[in-house]
C-alpha atoms as a PDB file:
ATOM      1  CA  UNK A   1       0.000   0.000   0.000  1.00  0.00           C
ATOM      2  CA  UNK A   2       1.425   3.744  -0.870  1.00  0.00           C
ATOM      3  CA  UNK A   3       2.131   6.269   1.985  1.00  0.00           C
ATOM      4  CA  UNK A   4       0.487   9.506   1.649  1.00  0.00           C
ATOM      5  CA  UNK A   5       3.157  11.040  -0.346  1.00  0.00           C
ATOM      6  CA  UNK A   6       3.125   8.499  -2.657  1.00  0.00           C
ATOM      7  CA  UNK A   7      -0.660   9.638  -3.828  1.00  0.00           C
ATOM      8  CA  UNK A   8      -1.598  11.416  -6.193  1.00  0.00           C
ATOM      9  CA  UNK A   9      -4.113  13.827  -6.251  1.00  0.00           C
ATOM     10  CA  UNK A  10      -6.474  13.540  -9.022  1.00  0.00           C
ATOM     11  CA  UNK A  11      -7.480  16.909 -10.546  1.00  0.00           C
ATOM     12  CA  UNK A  12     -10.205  18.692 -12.387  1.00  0.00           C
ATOM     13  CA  UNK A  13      -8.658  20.098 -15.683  1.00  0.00           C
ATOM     14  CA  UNK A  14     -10.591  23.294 -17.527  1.00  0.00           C
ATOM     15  CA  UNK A  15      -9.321  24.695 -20.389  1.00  0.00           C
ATOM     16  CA  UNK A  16     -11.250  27.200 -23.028  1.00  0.00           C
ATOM     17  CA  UNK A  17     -11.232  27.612 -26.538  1.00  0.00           C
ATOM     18  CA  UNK A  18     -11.984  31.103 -28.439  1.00  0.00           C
ATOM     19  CA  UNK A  19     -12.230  29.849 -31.678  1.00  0.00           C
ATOM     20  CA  UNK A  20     -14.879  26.972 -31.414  1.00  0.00           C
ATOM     21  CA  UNK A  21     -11.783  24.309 -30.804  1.00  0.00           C
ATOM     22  CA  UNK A  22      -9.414  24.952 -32.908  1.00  0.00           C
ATOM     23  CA  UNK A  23      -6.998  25.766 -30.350  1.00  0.00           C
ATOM     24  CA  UNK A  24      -7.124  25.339 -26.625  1.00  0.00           C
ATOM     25  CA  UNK A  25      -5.840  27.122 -23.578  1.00  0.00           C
ATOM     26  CA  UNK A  26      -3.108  25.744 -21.216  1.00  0.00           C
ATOM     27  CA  UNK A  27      -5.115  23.412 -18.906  1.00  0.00           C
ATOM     28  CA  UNK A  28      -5.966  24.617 -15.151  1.00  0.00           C
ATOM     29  CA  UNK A  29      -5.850  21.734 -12.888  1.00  0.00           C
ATOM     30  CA  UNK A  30      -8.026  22.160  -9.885  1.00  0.00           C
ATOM     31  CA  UNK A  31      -7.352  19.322  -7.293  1.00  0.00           C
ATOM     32  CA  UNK A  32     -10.331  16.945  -5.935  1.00  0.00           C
ATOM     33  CA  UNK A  33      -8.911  15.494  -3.243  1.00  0.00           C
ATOM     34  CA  UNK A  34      -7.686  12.198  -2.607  1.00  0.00           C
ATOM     35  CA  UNK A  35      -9.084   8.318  -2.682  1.00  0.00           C
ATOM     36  CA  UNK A  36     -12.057   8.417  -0.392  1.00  0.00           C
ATOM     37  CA  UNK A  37     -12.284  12.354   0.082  1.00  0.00           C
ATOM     38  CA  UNK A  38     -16.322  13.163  -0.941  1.00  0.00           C
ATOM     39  CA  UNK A  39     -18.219  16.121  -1.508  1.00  0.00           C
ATOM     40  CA  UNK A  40     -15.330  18.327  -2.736  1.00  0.00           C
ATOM     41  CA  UNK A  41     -15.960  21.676  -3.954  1.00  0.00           C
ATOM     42  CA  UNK A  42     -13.446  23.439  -6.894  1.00  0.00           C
ATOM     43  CA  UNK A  43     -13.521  27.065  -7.758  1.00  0.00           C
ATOM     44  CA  UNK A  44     -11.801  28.818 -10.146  1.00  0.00           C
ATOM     45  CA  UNK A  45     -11.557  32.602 -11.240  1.00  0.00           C
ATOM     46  CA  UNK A  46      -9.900  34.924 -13.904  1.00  0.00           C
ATOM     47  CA  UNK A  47     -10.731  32.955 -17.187  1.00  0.00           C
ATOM     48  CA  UNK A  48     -10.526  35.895 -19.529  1.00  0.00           C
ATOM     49  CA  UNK A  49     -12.563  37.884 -21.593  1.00  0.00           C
ATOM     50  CA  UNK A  50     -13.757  36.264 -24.952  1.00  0.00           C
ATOM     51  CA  UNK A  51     -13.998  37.702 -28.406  1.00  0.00           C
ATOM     52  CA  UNK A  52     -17.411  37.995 -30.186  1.00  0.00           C
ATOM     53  CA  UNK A  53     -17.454  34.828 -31.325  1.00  0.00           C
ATOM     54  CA  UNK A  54     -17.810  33.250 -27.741  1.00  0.00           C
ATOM     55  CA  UNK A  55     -15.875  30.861 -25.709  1.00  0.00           C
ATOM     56  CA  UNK A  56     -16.145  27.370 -25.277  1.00  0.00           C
ATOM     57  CA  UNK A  57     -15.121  25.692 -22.029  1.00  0.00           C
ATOM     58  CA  UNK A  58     -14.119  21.725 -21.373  1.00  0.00           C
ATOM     59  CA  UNK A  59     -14.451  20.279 -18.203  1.00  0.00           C
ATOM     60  CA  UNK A  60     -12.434  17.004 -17.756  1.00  0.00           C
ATOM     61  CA  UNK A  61     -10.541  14.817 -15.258  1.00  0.00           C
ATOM     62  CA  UNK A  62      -6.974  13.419 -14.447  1.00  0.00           C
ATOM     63  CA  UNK A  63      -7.526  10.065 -13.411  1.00  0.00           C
ATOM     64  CA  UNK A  64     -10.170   7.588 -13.912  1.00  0.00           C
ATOM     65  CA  UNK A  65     -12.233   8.012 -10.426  1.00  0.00           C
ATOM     66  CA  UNK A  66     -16.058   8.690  -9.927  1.00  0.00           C
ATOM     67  CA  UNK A  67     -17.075  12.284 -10.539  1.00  0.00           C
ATOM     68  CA  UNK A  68     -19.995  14.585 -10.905  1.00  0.00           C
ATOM     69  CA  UNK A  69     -21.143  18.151 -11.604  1.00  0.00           C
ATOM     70  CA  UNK A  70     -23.808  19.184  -9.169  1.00  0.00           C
ATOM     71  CA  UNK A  71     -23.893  22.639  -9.450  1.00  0.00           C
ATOM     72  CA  UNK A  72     -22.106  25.145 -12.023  1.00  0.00           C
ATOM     73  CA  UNK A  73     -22.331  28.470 -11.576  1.00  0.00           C
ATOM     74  CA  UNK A  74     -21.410  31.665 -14.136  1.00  0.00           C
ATOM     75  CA  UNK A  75     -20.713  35.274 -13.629  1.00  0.00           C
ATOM     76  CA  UNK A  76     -20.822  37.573 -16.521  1.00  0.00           C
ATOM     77  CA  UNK A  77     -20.317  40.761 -16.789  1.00  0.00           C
ATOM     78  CA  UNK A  78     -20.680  42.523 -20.658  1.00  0.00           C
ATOM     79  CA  UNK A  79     -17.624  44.958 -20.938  1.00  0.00           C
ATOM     80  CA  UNK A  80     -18.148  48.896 -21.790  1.00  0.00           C
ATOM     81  CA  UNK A  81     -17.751  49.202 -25.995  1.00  0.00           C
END
């Protein structure tokens, strides 16, 4: 059996794309805790602004462990022209 620094934390990794996928941002990796840790809340602020065109986001994980998305919430704000 691994030690606790042997673990590794699995992560939540968002990245966005500004031009309907053709390229992607560098990955943020948001930790979810480790083996046995439930009910784990991630937050993350500061994506950017997006062009006109919109900005796609995609939501996925490190490791292959159990996972939901309960609740996502957005604040937008529409910048002076």
């Amino acid at each position: 059996m691994a030690n606790a620094s042997q673990v590794r934390t699995p992560a939540v990794l968002v990245r966005y794309s500004d031009d309907g996928g053709a390229s992607w941002s560098a990955a943020r990796a948001l930790p979810i805790g480790v083996q046995g840790a439930t009910r784990t809340r991630i937050k993350t602020l500061r994506l950017g602004v997006s062009g006109a065109q919109g900005r796609t986001y995609e939501i996925s994980c490190s490791a292959a462990v159990m996972r939901a998305v309960l609740e996502l919430a957005v604040d937008i704000e529409k910048l002076p022209a």
